[in-house]
Protein backbone atom coordinates (compact mmCIF):
# COMPACT_ATOMS: atom_id res chain seq x y z
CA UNK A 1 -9.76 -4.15 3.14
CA UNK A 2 -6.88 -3.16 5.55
CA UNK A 3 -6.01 0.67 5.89
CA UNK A 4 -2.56 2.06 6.29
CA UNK A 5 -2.86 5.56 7.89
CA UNK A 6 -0.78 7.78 9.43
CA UNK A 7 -1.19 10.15 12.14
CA UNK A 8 0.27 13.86 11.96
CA UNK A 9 -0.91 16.32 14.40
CA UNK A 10 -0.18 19.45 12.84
CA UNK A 11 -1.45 22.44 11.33
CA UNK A 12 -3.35 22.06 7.83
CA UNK A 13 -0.37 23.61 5.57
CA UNK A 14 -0.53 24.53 2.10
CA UNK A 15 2.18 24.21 -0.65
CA UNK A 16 4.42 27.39 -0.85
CA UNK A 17 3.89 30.00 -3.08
CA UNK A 18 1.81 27.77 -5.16
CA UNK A 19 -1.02 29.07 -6.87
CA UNK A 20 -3.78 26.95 -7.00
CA UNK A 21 -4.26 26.25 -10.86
CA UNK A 22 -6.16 23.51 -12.60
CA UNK A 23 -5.87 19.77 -11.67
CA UNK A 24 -2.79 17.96 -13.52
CA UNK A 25 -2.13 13.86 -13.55
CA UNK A 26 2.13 13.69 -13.78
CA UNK A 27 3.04 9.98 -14.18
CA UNK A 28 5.77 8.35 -14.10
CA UNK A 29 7.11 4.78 -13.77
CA UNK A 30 5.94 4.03 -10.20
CA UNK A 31 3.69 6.93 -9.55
CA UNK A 32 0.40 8.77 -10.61
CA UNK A 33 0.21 11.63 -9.15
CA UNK A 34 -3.32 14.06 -9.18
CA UNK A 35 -3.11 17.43 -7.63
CA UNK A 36 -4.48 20.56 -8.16
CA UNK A 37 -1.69 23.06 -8.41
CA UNK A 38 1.04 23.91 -11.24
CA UNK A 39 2.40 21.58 -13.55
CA UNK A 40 6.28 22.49 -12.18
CA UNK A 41 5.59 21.55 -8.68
CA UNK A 42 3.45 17.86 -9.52
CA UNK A 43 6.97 17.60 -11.88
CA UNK A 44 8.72 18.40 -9.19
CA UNK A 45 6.92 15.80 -6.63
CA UNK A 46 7.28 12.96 -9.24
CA UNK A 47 10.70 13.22 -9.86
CA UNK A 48 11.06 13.32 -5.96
CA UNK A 49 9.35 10.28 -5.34
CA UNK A 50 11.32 8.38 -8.64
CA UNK A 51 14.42 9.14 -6.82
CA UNK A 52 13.17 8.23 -3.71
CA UNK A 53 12.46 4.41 -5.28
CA UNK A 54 15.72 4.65 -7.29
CA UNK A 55 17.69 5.45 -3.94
CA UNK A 56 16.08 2.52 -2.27
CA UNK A 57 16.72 0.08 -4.82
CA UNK A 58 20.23 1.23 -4.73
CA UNK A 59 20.08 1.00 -1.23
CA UNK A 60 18.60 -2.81 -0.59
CA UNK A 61 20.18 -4.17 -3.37
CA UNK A 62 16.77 -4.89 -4.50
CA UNK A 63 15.08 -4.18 -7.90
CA UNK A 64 11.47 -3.97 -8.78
CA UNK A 65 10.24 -4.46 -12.39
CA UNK A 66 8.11 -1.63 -13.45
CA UNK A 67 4.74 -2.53 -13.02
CA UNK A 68 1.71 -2.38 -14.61
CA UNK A 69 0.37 0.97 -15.03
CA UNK A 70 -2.87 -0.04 -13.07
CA UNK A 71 -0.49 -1.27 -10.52
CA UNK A 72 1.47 1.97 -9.98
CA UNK A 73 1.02 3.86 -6.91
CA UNK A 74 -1.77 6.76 -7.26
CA UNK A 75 -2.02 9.93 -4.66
CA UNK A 76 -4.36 11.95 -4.93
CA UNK A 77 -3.34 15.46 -3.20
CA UNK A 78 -5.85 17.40 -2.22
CA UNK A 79 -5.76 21.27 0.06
CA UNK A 80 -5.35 20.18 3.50
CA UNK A 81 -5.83 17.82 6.15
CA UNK A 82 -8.96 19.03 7.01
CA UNK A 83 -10.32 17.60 3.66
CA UNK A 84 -7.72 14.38 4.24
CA UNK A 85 -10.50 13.84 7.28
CA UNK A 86 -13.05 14.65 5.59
CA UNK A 87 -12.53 11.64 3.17
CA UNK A 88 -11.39 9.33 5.78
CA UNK A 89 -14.65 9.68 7.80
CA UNK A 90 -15.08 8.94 11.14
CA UNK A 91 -12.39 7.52 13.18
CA UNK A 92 -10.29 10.85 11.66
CA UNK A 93 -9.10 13.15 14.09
CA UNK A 94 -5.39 12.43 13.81
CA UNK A 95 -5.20 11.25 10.49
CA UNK A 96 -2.83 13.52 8.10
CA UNK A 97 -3.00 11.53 5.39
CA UNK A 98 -3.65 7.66 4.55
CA UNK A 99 -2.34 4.71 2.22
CA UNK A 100 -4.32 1.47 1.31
CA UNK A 101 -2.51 -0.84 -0.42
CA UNK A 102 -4.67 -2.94 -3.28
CA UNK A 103 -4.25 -5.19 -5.96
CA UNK A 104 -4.69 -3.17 -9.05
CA UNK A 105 -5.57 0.53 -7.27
CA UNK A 106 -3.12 1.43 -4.57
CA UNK A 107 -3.40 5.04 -3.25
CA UNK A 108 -2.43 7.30 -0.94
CA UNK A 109 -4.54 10.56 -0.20
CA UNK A 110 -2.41 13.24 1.22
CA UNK A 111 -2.33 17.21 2.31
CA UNK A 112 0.17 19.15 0.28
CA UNK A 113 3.69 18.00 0.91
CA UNK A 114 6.11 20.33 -1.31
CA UNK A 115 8.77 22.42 0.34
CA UNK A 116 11.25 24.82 -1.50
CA UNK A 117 14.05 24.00 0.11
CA UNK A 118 14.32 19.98 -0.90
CA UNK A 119 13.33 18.82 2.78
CA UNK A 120 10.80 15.86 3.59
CA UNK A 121 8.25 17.67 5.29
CA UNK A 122 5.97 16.64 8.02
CA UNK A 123 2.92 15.84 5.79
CA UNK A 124 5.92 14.12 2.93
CA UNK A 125 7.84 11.84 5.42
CA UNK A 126 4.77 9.35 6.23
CA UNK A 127 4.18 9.64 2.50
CA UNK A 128 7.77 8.09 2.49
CA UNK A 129 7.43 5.77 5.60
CA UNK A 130 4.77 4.19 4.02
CA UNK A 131 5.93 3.97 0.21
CA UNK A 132 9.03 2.38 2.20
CA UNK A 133 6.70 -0.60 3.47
CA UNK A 134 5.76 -0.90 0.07
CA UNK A 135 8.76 -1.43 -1.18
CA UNK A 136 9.82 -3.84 1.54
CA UNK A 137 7.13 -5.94 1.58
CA UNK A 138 7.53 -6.16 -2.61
CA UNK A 139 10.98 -7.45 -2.37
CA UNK A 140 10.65 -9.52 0.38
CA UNK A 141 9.50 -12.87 0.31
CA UNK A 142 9.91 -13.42 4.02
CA UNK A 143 7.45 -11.62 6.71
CA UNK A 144 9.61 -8.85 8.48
CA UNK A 145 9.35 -7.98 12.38
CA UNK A 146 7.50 -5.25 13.29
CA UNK A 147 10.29 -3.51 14.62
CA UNK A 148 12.66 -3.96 11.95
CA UNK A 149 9.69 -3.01 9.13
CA UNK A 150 9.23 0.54 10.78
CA UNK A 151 12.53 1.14 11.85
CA UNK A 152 13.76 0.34 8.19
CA UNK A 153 10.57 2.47 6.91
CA UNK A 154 11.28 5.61 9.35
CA UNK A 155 15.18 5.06 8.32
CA UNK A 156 14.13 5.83 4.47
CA UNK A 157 11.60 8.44 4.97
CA UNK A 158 13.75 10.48 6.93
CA UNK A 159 15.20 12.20 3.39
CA UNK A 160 16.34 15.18 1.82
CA UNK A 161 16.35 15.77 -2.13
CA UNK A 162 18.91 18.39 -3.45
CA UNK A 163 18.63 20.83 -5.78
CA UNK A 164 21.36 19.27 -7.72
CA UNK A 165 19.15 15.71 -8.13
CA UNK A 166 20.74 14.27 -4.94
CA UNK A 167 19.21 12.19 -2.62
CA UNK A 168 19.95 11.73 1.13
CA UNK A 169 18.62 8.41 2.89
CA UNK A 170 18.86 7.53 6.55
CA UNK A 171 19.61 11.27 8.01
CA UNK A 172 18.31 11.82 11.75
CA UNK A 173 14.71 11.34 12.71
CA UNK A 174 14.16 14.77 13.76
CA UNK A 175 10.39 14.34 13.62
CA UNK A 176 11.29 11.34 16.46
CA UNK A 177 13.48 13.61 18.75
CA UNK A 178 10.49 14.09 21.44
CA UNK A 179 9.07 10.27 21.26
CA UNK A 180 12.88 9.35 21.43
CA UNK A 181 13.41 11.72 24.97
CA UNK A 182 10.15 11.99 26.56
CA UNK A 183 7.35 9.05 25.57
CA UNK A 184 7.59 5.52 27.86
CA UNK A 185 11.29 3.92 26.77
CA UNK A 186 11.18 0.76 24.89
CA UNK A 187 14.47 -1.39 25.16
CA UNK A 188 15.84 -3.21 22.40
CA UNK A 189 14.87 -6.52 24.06
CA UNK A 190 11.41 -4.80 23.58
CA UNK A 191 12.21 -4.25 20.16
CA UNK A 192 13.21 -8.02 19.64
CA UNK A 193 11.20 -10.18 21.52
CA UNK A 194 7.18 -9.51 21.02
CA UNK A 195 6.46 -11.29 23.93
CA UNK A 196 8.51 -9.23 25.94
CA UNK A 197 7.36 -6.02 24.63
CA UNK A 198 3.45 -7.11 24.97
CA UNK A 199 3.78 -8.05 28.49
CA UNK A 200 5.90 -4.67 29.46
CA UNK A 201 3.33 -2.27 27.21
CA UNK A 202 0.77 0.17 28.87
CA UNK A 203 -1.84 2.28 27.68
CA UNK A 204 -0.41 5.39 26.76
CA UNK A 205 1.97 6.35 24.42
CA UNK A 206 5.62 4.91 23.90
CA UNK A 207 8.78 5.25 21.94
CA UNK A 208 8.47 1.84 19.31
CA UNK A 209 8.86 3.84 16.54
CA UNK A 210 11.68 6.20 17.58
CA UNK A 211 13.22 3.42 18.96
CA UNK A 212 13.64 0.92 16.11
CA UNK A 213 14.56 3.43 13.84
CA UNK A 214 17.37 4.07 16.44
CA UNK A 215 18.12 0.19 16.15
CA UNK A 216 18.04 0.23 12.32
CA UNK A 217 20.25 3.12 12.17
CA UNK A 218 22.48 2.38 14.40
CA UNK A 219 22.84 -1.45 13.09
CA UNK A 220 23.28 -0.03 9.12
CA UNK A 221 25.94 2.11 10.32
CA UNK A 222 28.39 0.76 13.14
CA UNK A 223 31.53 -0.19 12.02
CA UNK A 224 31.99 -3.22 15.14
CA UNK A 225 27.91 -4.27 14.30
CA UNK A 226 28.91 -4.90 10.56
CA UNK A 227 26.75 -7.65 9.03
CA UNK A 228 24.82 -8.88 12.10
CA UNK A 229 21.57 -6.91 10.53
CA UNK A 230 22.07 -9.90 7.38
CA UNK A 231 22.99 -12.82 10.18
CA UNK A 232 19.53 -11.93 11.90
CA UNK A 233 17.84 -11.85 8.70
CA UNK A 234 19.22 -15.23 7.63
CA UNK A 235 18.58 -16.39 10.87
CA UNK A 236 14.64 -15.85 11.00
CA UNK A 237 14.80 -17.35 7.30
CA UNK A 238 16.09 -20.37 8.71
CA UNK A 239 13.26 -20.42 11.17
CA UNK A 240 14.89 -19.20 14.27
CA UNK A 241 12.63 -17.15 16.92
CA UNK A 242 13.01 -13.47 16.79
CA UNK A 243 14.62 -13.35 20.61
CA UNK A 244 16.77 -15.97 19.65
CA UNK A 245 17.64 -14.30 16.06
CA UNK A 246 18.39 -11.61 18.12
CA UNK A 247 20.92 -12.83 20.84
CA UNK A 248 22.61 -15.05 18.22
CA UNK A 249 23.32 -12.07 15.72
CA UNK A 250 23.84 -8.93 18.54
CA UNK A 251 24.53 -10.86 21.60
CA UNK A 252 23.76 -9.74 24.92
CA UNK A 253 20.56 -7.70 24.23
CA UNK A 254 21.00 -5.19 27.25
CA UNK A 255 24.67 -4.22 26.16
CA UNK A 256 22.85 -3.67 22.62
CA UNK A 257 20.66 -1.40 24.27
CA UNK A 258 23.14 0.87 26.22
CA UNK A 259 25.22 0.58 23.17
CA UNK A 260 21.95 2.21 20.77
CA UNK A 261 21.47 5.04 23.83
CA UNK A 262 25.35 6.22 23.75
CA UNK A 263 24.66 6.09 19.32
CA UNK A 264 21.58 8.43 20.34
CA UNK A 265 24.00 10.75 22.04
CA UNK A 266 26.25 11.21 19.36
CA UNK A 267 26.74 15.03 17.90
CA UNK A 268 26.42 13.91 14.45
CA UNK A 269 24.90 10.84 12.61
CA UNK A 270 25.74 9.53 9.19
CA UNK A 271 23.70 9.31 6.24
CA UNK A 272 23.65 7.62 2.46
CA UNK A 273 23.78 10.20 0.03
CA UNK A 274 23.40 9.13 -3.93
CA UNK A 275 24.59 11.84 -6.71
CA UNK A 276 22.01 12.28 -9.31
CA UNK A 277 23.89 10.32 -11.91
CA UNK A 278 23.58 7.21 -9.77
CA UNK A 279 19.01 7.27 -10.10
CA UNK A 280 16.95 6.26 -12.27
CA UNK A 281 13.95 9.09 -12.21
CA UNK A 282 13.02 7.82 -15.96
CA UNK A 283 10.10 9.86 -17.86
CA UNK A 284 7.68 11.84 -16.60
CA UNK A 285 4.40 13.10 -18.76
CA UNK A 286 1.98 15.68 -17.23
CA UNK A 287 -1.21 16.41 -18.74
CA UNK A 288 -4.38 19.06 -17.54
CA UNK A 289 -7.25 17.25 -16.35
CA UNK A 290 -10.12 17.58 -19.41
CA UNK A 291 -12.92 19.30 -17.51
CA UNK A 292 -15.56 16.51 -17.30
CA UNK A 293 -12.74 14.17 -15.32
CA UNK A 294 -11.75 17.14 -12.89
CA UNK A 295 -14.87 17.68 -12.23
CA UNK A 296 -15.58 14.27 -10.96
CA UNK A 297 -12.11 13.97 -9.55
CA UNK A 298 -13.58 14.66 -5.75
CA UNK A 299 -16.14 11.60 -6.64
CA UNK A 300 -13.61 9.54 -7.68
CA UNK A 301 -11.36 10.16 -4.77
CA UNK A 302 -14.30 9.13 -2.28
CA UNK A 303 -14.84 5.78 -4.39
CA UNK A 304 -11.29 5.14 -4.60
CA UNK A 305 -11.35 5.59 -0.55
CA UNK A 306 -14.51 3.45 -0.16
CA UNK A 307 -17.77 4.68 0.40
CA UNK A 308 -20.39 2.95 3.11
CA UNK A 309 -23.43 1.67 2.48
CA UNK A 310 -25.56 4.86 3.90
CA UNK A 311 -23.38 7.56 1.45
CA UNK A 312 -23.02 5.35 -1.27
CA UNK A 313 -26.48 6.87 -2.53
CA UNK A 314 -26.20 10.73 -2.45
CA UNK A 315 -22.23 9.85 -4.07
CA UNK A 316 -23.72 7.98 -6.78
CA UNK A 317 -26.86 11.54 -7.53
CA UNK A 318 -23.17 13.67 -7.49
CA UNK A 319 -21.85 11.53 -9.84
CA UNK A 320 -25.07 11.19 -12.00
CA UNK A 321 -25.34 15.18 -12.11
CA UNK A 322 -21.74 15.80 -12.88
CA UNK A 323 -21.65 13.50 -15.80
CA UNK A 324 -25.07 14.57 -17.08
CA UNK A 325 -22.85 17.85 -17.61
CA UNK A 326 -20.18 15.72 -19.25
CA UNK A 327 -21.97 13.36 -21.43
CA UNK A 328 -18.83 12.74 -23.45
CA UNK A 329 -15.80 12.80 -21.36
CA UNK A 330 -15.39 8.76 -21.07
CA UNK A 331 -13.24 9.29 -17.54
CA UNK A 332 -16.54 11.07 -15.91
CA UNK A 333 -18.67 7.99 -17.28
CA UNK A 334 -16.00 5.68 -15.82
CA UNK A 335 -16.42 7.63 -12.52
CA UNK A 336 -20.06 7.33 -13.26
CA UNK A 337 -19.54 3.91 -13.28
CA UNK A 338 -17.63 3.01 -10.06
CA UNK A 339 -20.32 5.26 -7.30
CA UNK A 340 -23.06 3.15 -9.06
CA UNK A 341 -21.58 0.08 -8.42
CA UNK A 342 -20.61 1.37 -4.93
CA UNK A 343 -24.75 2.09 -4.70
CA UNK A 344 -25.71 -1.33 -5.51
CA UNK A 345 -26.77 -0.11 -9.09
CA UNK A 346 -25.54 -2.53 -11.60
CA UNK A 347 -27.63 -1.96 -14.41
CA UNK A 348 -26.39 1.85 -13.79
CA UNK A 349 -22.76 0.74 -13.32
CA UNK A 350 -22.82 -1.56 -16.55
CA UNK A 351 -24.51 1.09 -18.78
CA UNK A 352 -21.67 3.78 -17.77
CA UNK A 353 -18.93 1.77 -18.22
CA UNK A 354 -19.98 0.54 -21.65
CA UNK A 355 -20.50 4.18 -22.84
CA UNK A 356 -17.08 5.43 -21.74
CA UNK A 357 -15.61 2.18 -23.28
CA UNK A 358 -17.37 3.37 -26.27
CA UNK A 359 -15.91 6.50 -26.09
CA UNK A 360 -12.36 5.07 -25.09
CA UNK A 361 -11.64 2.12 -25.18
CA UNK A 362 -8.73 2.15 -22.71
CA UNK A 363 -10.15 3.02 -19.85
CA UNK A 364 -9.52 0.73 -17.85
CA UNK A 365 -11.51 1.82 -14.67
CA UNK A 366 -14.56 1.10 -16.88
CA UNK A 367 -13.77 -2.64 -17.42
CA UNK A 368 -12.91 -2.88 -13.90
CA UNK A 369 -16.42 -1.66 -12.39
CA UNK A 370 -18.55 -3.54 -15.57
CA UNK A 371 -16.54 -6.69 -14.19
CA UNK A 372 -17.41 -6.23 -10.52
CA UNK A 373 -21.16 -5.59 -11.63
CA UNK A 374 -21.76 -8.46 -13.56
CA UNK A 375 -19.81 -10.44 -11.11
CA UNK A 376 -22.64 -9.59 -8.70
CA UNK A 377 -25.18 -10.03 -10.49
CA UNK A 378 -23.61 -13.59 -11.94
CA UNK A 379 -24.27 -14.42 -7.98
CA UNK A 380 -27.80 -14.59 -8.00
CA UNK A 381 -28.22 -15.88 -11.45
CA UNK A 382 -30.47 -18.85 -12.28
CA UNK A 383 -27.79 -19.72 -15.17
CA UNK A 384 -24.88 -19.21 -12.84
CA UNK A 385 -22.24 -20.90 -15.21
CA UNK A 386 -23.24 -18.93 -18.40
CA UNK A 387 -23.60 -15.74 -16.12
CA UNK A 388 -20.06 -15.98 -14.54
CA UNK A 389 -18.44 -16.69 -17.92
CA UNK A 390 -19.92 -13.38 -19.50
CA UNK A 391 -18.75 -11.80 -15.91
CA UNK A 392 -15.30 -12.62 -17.12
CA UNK A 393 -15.61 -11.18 -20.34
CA UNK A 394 -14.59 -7.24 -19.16
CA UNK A 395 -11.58 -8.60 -17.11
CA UNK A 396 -10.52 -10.49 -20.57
CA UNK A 397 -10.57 -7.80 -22.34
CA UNK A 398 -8.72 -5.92 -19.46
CA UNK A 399 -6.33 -8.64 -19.92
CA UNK A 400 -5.54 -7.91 -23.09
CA UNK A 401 -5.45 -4.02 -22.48
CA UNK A 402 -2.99 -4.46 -19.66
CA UNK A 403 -1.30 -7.62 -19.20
CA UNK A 404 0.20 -7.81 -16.30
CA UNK A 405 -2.82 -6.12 -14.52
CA UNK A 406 -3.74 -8.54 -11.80
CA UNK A 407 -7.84 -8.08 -11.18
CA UNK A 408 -8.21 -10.36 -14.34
CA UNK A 409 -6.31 -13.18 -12.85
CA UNK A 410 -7.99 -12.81 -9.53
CA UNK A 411 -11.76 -12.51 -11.23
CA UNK A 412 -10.97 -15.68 -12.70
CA UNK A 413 -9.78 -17.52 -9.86
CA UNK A 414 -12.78 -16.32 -8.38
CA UNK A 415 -15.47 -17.16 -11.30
CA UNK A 416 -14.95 -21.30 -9.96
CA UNK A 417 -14.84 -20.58 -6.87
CA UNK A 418 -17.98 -18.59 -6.26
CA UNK A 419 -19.60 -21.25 -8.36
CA UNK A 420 -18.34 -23.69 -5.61
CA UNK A 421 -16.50 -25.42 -8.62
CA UNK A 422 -12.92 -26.44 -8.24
CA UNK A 423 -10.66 -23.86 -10.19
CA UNK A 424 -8.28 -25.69 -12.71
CA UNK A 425 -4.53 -25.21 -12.69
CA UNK A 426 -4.33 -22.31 -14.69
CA UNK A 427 -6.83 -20.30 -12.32
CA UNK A 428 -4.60 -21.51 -9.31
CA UNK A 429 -1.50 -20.21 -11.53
CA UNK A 430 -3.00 -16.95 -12.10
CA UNK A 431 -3.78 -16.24 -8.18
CA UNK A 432 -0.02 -16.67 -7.77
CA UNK A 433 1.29 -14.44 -10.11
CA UNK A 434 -1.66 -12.07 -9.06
CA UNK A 435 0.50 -12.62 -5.93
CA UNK A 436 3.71 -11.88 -7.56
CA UNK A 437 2.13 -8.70 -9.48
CA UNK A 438 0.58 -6.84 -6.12
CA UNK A 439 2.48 -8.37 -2.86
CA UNK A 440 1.56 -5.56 -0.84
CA UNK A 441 -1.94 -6.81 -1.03
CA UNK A 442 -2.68 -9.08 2.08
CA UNK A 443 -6.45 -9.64 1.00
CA UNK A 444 -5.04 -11.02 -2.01
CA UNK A 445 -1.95 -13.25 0.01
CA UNK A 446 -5.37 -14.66 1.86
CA UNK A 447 -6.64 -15.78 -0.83
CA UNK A 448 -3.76 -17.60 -2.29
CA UNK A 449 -3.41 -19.23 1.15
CA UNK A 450 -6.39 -20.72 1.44
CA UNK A 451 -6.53 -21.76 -1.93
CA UNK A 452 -2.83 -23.53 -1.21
CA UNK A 453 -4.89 -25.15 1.82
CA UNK A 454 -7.53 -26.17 -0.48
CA UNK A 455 -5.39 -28.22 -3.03
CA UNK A 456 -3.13 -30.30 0.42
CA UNK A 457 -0.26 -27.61 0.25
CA UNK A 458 -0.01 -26.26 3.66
CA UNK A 459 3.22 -25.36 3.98
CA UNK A 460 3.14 -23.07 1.04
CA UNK A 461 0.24 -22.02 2.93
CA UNK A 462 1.71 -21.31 5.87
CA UNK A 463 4.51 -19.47 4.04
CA UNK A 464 1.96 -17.32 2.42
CA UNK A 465 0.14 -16.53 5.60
CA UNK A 466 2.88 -15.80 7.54
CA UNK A 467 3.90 -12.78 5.59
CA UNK A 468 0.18 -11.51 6.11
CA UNK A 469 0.30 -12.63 9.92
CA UNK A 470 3.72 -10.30 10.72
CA UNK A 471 2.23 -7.11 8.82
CA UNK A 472 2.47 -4.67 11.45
CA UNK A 473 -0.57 -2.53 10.03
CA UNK A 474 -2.63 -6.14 9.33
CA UNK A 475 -5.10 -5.50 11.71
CA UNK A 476 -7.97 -8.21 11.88
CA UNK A 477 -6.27 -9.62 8.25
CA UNK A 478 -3.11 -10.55 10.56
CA UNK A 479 -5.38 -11.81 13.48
CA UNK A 480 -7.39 -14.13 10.88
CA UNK A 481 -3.48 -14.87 8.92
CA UNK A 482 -2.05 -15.76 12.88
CA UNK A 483 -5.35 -18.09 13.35
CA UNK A 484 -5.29 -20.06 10.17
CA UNK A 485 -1.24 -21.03 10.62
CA UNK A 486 -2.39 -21.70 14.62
CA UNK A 487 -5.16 -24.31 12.70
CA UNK A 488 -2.55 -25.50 10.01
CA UNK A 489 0.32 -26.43 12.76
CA UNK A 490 -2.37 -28.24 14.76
CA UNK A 491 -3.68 -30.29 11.69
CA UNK A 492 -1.19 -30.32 8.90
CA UNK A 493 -3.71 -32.16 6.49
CA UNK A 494 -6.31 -29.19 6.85
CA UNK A 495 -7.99 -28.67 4.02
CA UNK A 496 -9.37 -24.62 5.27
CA UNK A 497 -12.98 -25.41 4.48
CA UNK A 498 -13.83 -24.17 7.56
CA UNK A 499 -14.20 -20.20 6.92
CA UNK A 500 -12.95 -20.33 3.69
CA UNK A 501 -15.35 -17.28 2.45
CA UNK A 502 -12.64 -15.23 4.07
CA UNK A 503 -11.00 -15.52 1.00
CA UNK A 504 -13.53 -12.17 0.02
CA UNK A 505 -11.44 -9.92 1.82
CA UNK A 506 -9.32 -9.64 -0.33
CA UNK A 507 -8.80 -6.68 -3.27
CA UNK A 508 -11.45 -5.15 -5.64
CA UNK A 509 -14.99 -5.64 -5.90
C-alpha cells in the first residue's frame, strides 16, 4: 500500500470557537466527512471541499462522474496533530496529516482545518494539494511529470472560499514564500529534465515544490507563454522526452528560468476566481453518529490507517469490548469485523460481519471484511475451487448493493488467479473498469499491468505501468512500475511470470 503524507511543522491548532460536540458524518457527492464538532462547521467543510472539485473541473476542463459512494473520498478529522501522529505511528514526527489513496476506501486523516475567515489554512492546503493529485491523476490517462503534478497540485490548493460561495484558485503560495527565497534554488531545467535535477540534488532541503508551482503559475498565466503548457502536454503524449518536451514548447530553458524569477518579483499575481452560480456543491446530508459507531469511530480510524501485525491484537480486545457494549448497533459489529480480520481472526471477522448484515443489510464495510476473510481462508483450503467461489459470494452481494463499487470486480479477478487458474474475459474486463472506477489506486494499475503482460499485451502494459512509474509519491510501487517497463522494452514478448505475486500489492485485503 503506498502512503501519501504531508509534512506541516506547526503548532497542533484547533478549530475556532468550535465547541467540541458529538461526532457527525456530512456527505456529499465526493466527500465523507467524520469529525467531532458542530454540525454547521462539518456543513461548512463539505460545501468547501464540493466547490473546491467544482472549481477544478471548471478549471481543467475535465469532469468526473460521481462515484460510487464506497469510492468517495473519506477524512476522518480528529483534535490535533498530535493524535494525526499518533495514528500514523512511527516514522511521524513531521507528519500533519496523511492521504492513502485505495480502491474502494480512500481517506485522508487530518488536524482541524476550519478558519472563519474563508482562508485555506496551513493544516487545509495539503488537504487540497493532495485532493488536487487526486483529481489529476482521475482525469488523466497519461502519467504526469513530477514537477508539473505538484506544481499543478500546489497551484489549486493555494485557495480562498468567500463568504458569498466564491472560490479563488491559483492565488500566491504564501506558505512557499521561504522555500521560494531561502532553500537550495532549483532551475527550471531542474524542473524539466529528471536527469538533470538528480545529478545537481544534495542532501538537504531544496525549493522543487516552490519552484514548480512558480512554473505552473507562471505558464497558466502569461499572456506571450499562451498555450505552450498544452504543446508540452501533447508533446509527452506523442512520446517525446520531458527535456525535449520542454525546449520544443518553452524554448531556451535558461531564458524560461530568468523569465519565472522576474514573474516571482512581481507586486501582484493573478488568480481564477468562480462566482458561486458557476459550482456545483450539490446536496449535503449530516447525521449524529448513533453511539455504538462513535464509540468505535477511533477503532475504525486505526483499521482504516492499517494496523501491524504486533497491535493488531490489543485493537481487535478494544473493538471486542466496545461492541460487547453495543451489541446492536450493526456499524460497531462492522468495526468489529474489520480489527478481527486485521488480527488474523476470521472466524471472529466472519461472525461480526454476518450479525451487522443481519442487522443492516447495507453495510457495506461488513461484506467487505467477510470477503477478505473467507478469501483467506479459501487459500489454505483442501477444496480450493468450492472455497473461493463461496469467497465471492459477499463481494456479489456487494455488487449488487453498490454497483459500481470496484473490490467486487477485483475479488473476482483475483478468485482465478490465486487458484493459479487463468481468469476468463469477463474477470480481465472487470480489473479494467476496476481501473476506470479507482485510478488513483497504483496497487490496483499493477495489477491490471501484469495481467495485460499475462494475456501478450505489453504495450497496454506498458501504458498502464507508466502512469504508476511517474507517480511522484509511488515510492517502491514506482521503483517495481519503472522495473517491469525496463523488462518489457528489453523483451517485448514477456509474459511477467517472473514476480508476478506483486500483483498483491495492490488495494484491500
Amino acid at each position: 500500500m503506498q502512503w501519501k503524507v504531508w509534512v506541516a511543522i506547526v503548532a497542533a491548532s484547533f478549530w475556532p470557537g468550535a465547541a467540541q460536540a458529538a461526532w457527525f458524518e456530512a456527505s456529499s457527492e465526493h466527500f465523507v466527512i467524520y469529525a467531532d464538532d458542530s454540525e454547521r462547521d462539518i456543513t461548512q467543510f463539505a460545501e468547501q471541499l464540493e466547490r473546491y472539485h467544482s472549481g477544478m473541473a471548471r478549471a481543467l476542463g475535465s469532469q468526473l462522474s460521481v462515484p460510487s459512494p464506497s469510492n468517495r473520498v473519506t477524512i476522518y478529522v480528529v483534535n490535533s496533530e498530535r493524535e494525526v501522529r499518533n495514528i500514523y505511528g512511527e516514522g511521524s514526527r513531521y507528519v500533519g496529516g496523511f492521504y492513502v489513496p485505495r480502491a474502494g476506501g480512500s481517506l485522508a486523516i487530518i488536524p482541524p482545518v476550519h478558519s472563519s475567515t474563508g482562508e485555506a489554512t496551513i493544516t487545509m492546503i495539503p488537504l487540497l494539494h493532495e485532493y488536487a493529485h487526486h483529481f489529476l491523476i482521475s482525469t488523466s490517462s497519461t502519467a504526469m511529470p513530477r514537477w508539473l503534478s505538484e506544481g499543478a497540485a500546489e497551484f489549486f490548493a493555494t485557495s480562498r472560499f468567500d463568504k458569498d460561495g466564491s472560490l479563488w484558485l491559483g492565488r500566491a503560495a504564501q506558505h512557499r514564500a521561504g522555500e521560494l527565497f531561502f532553500a537550495a534554488d532549483v532551475s527550471a531545467g531542474d524542473l524539466l529534465d529528471p536527469k538533470q535535477y538528480e545529478r545537481k540534488k544534495h542532501g538537504g532541503y531544496d525549493a522543487f515544490y516552490g519552484r514548480s508551482w512558480l512554473l505552473y503559475h507562471y505558464l497558466s498565466f502569461d499572456a506571450a507563454r499562451r498555450g505552450q503548457l498544452s504543446r508540452y502536454l501533447d508533446l509527452l503524449r506523442a512520446g517525446a522526452g520531458q527535456r525535449e518536451a520542454a525546449e520544443k514548447a518553452f524554448g531556451d530553458l535558461q531564458r524560461l528560468d530568468r523569465d519565472i524569477d522576474l514573474y516571482l518579483k512581481k507586486g501582484r499575481m493573478t488568480a481564477l476566481q468562480f462566482p458561486a452560480n458557476s459550482l456545483h456543491v450539490g446536496t449535503i446530508t449530516v447525521r449524529a453518529l448513533g453511539a455504538g459507531e462513535a464509540a468505535i469511530l477511533p477503532v475504525q480510524i486505526r483499521s482504516k490507517r492499517g494496523i501491524s501485525t504486533e497491535d493488531a491484537p490489543a485493537l481487535l480486545t478494544e473493538a471486542k469490548a466496545i461492541a460487547a457494549r453495543f451489541p446492536g448497533d450493526p456499524a460497531a459489529l462492522s468495526a468489529l469485523a474489520e480489527a478481527a480480520y486485521d488480527a488474523g481472526d476470521d472466524k471472529a471477522a466472519i461472525a461480526a460481519a454476518d450479525a451487522a448484515i443481519a442487522l443492516d443489510p447495507r453495510q457495506v464495510n461488513a461484506y467487505v471484511q467477510k470477503g477478505y476473510a473467507m478469501f483467506r481462508i479459501a487459500q489454505g483450503a483442501q477444496d480450493r475451487p468450492a472455497a473461493f467461489k463461496a469467497a465471492r459470494v459477499p463481494f456479489v452481494a456487494l455488487n449488487h448493493l453498490e454497483n459500481d463499487h470496484p473490490l467486487p470486480l477485483v475479488y473476482y479477478y483475483r478468485s482465478f488467479l490465486e487458484q493459479g487458474m487463468k481468469p476468463p474475459a469477463l474477470a480481465v474486463q472487470g480489473l479494467i473498469r476496476a481501473v476506470e472506477l479507482a485510478p488513483f489506486d497504483q496497487g490496483l494499475r499493477m495489477d491490471l499491468g501484469y495481467a495485460f503482460l499475462r494475456l501478450g499485451r505489453s504495450e497496454e502494459a506498458r501504458d498502464v505501468l507508466m502512469l504508476v512509474a511517474n507517480d511522484p509519491h509511488g515510492g517502491e510501487l514506482s521503483e517495481k512500475a519503472r522495473g517491469l517497463i525496463a523488462h518489457i522494452e528489453a523483451d517485448s514478448k514477456w509474459d511477467g511470470q517472473e514476480g508476478a505475486s506483486a500483483a498483491s500489492a495492490s488495494s484491500g485485503g
